[in-house]
N, C-alpha and C. Protein backbone atom coordinates (compact mmCIF):
# COMPACT_ATOMS: atom_id res chain seq x y z
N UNK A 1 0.82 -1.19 0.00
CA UNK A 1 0.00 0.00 0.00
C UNK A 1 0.87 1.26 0.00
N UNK A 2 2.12 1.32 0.64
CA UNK A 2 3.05 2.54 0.47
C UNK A 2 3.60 2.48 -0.32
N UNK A 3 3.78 1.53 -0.98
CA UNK A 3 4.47 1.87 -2.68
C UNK A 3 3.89 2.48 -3.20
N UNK A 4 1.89 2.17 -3.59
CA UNK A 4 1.03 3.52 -4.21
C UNK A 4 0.97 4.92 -3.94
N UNK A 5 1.20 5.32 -2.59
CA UNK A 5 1.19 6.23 -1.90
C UNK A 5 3.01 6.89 -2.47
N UNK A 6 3.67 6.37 -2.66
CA UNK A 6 5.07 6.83 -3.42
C UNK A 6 4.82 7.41 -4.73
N UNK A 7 4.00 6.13 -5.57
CA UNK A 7 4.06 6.29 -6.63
C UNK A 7 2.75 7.85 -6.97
N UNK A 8 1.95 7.91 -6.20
CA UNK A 8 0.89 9.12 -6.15
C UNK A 8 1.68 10.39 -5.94
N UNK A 9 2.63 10.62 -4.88
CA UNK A 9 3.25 11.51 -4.70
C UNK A 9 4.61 12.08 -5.50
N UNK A 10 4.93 11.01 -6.05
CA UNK A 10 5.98 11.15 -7.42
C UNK A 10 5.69 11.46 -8.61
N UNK A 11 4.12 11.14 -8.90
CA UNK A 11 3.54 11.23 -9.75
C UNK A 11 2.80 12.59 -10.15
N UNK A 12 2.19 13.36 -8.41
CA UNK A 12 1.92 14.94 -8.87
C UNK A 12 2.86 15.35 -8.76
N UNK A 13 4.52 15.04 -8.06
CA UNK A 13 5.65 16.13 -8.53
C UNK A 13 6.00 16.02 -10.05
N UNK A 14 5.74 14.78 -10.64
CA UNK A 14 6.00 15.30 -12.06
C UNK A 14 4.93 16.31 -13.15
N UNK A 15 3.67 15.05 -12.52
CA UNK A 15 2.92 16.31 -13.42
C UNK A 15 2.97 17.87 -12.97
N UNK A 16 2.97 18.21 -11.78
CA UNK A 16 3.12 19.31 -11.80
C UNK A 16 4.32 20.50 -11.93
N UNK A 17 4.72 19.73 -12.22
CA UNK A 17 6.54 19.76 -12.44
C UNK A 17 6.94 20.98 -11.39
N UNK A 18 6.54 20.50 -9.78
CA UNK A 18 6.76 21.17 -8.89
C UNK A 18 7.76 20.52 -7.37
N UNK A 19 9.03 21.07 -7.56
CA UNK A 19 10.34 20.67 -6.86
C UNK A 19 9.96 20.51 -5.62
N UNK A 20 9.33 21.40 -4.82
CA UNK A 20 8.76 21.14 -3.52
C UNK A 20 8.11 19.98 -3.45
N UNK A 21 7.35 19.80 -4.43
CA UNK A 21 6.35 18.08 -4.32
C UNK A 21 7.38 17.13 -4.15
N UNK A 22 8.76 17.38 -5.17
CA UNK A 22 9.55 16.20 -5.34
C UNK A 22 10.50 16.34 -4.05
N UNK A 23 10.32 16.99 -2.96
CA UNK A 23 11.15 16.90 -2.04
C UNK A 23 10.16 16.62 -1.05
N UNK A 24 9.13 16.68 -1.53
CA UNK A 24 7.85 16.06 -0.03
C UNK A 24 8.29 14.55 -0.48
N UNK A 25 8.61 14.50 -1.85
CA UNK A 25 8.19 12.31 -1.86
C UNK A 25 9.88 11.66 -1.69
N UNK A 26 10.54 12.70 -1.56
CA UNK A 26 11.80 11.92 -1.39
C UNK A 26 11.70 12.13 0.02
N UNK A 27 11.23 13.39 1.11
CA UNK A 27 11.05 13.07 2.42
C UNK A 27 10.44 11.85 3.07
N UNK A 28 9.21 11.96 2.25
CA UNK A 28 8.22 11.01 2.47
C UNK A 28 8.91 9.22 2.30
N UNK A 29 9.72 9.40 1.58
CA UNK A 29 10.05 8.00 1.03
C UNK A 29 11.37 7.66 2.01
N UNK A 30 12.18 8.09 2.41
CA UNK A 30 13.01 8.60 3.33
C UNK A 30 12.78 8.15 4.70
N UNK A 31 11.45 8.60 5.14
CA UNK A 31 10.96 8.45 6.37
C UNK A 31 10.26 7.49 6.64
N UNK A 32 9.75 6.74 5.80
CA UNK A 32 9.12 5.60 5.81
C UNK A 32 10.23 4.16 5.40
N UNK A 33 11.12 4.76 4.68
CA UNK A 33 12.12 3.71 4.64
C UNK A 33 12.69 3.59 5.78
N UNK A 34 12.83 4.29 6.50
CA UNK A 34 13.41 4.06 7.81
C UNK A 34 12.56 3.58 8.73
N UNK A 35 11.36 4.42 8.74
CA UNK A 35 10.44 3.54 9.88
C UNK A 35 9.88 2.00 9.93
N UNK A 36 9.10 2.06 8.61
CA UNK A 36 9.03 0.86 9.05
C UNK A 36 10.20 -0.53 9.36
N UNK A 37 11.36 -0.51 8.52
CA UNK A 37 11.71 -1.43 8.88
C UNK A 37 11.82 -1.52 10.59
N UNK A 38 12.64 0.04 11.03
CA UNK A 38 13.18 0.18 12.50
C UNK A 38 12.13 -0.06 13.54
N UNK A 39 10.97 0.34 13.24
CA UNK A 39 10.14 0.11 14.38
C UNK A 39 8.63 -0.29 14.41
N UNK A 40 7.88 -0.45 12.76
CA UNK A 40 7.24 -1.33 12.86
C UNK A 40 6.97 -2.43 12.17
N UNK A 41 7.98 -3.14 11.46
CA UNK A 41 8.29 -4.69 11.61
C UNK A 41 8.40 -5.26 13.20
N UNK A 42 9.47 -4.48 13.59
CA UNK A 42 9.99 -5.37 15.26
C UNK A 42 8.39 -5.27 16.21
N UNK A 43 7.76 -4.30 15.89
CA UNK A 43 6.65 -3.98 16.97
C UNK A 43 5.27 -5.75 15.92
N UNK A 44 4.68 -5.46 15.05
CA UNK A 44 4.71 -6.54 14.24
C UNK A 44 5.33 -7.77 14.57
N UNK A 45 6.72 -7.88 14.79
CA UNK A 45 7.02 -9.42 15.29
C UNK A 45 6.45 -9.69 17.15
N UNK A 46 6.82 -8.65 17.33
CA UNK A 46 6.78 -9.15 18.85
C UNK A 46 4.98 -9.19 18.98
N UNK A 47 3.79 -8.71 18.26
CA UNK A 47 3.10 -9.17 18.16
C UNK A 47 2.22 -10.64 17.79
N UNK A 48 2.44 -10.70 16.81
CA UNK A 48 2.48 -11.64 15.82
C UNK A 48 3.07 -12.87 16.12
N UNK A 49 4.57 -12.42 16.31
CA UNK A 49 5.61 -13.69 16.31
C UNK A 49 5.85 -14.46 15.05
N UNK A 50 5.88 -15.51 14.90
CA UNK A 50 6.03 -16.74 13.70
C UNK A 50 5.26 -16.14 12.72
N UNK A 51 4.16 -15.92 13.33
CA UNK A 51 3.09 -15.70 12.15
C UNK A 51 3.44 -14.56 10.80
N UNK A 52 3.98 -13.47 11.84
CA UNK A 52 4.66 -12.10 11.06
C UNK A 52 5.60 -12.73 10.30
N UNK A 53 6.67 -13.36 11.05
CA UNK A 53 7.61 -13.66 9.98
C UNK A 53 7.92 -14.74 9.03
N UNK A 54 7.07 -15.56 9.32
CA UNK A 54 6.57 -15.99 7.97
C UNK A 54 5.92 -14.92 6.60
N UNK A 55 4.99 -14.53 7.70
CA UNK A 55 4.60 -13.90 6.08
C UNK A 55 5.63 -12.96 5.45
N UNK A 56 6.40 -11.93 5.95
CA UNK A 56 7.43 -11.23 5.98
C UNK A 56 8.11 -12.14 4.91
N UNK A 57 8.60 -13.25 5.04
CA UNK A 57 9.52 -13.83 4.65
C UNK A 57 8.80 -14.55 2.95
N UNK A 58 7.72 -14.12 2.73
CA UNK A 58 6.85 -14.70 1.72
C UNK A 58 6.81 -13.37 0.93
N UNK A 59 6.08 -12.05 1.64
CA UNK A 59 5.45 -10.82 1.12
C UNK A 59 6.86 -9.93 0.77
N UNK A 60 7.32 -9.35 -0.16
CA UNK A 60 8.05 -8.16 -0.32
C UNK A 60 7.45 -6.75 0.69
N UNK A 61 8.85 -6.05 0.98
CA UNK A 61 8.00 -5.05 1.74
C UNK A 61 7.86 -4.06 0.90
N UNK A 62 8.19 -3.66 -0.42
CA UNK A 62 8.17 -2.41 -1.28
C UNK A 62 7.07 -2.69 -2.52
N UNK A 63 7.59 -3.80 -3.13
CA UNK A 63 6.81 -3.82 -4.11
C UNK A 63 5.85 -5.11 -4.04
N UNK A 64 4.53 -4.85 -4.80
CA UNK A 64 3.55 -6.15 -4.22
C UNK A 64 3.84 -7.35 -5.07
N UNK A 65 3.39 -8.13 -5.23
CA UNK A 65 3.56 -9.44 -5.80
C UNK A 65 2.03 -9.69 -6.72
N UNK A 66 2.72 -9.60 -8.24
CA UNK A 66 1.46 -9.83 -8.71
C UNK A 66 0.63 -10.84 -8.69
N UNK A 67 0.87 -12.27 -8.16
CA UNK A 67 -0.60 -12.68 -7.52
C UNK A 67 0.00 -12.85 -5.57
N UNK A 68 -1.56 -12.86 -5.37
CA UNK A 68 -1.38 -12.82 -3.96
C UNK A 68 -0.54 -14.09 -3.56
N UNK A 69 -0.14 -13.81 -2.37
CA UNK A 69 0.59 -14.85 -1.24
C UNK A 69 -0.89 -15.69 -1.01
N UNK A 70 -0.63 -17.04 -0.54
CA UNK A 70 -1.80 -17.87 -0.09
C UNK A 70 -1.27 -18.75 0.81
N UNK A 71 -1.34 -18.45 2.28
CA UNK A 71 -0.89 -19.02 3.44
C UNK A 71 -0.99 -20.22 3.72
N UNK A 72 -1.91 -20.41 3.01
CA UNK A 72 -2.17 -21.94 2.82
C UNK A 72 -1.91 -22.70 2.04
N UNK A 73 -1.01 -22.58 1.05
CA UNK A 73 -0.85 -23.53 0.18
C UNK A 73 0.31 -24.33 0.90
N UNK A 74 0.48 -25.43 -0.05
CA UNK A 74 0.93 -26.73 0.48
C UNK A 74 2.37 -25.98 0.43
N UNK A 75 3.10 -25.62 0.40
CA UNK A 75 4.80 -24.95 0.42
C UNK A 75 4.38 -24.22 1.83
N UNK A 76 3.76 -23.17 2.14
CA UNK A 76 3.26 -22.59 3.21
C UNK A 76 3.25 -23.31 4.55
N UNK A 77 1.83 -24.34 4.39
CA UNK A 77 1.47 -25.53 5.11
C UNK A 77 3.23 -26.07 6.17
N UNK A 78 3.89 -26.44 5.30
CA UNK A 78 5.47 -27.20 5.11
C UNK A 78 5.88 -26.21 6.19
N UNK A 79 6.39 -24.72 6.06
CA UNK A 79 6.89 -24.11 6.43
C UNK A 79 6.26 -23.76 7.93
N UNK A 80 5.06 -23.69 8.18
CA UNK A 80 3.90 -23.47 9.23
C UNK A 80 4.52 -23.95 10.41
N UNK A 81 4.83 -25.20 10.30
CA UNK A 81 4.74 -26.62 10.71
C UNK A 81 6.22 -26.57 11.19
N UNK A 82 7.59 -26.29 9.99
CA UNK A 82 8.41 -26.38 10.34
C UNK A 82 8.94 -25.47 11.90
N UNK A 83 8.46 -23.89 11.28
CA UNK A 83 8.64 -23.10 13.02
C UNK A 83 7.52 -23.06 13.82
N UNK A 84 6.83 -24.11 13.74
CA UNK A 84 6.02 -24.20 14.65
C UNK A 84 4.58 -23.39 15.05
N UNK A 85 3.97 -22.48 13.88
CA UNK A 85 3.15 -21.77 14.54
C UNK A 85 1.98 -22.27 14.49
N UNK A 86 1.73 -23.35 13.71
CA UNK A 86 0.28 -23.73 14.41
C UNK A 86 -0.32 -24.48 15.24
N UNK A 87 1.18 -24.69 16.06
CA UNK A 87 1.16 -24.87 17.37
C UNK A 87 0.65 -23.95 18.32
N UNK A 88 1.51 -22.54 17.91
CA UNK A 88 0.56 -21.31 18.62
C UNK A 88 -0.28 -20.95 18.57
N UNK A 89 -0.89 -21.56 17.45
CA UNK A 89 -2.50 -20.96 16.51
C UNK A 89 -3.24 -21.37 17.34
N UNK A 90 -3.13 -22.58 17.77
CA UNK A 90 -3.87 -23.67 18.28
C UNK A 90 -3.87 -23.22 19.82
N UNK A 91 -3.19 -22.74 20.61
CA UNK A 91 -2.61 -22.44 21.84
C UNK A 91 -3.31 -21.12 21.90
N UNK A 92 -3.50 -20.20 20.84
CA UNK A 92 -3.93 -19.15 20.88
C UNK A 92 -5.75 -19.41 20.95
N UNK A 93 -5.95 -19.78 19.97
CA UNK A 93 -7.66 -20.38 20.13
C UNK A 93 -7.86 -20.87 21.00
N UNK A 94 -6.98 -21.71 21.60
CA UNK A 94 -7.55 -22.20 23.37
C UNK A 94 -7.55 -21.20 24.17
N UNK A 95 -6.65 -20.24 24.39
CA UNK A 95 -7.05 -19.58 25.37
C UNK A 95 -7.93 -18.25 25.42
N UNK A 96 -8.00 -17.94 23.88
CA UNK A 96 -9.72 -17.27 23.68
C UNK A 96 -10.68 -17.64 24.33
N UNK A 97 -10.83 -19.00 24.30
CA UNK A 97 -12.42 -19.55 24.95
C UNK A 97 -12.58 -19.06 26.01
């Protein structure tokens, strides 16, 4: 979703062929390159856990993937299993009840 939001803001500094725009999207791009990795991926894992980084480790963080990720497919499944999270899945739904 912040790649569109790049590409929107790069996009009225050209059409408008206005330098200030193009220094809002290199700020903009700047500041978000830094944040998220620094502080909300880690806030994301320590949520999440396994779950985050699996998908992390599936999803690109810049550019999207033209067909979706599917958590479930049998390569997925494999991987689930290997670090263990639906062990937690399972651990987690129990203690909802």
């Amino acid at each position: 979703m912040i790649s569109g939001v790049f590409c929107i803001l790069l996009g009225e500094a050209i059409l408008f062929g206005s330098l200030p725009l193009f220094f809002w999207f290199l700020l903009f791009v700047l500041l978000n390159v830094t944040y998220i990795p620094l502080k909300e991926e880690p806030d994301l894992v320590r949520k999440f856990g396994k779950e985050y980084l699996l998908y992390k480790k599936n999803v690109p963080r810049w550019i999207p993937l033209v067909k979706p990720w599917n958590s479930l497919s049998t390569r997925s499944k494999m991987a689930i299993r290997k670090v263990g999270v639906h062990e937690n899945s399972r651990n987690e739904k129990d203690r909802l009840k």
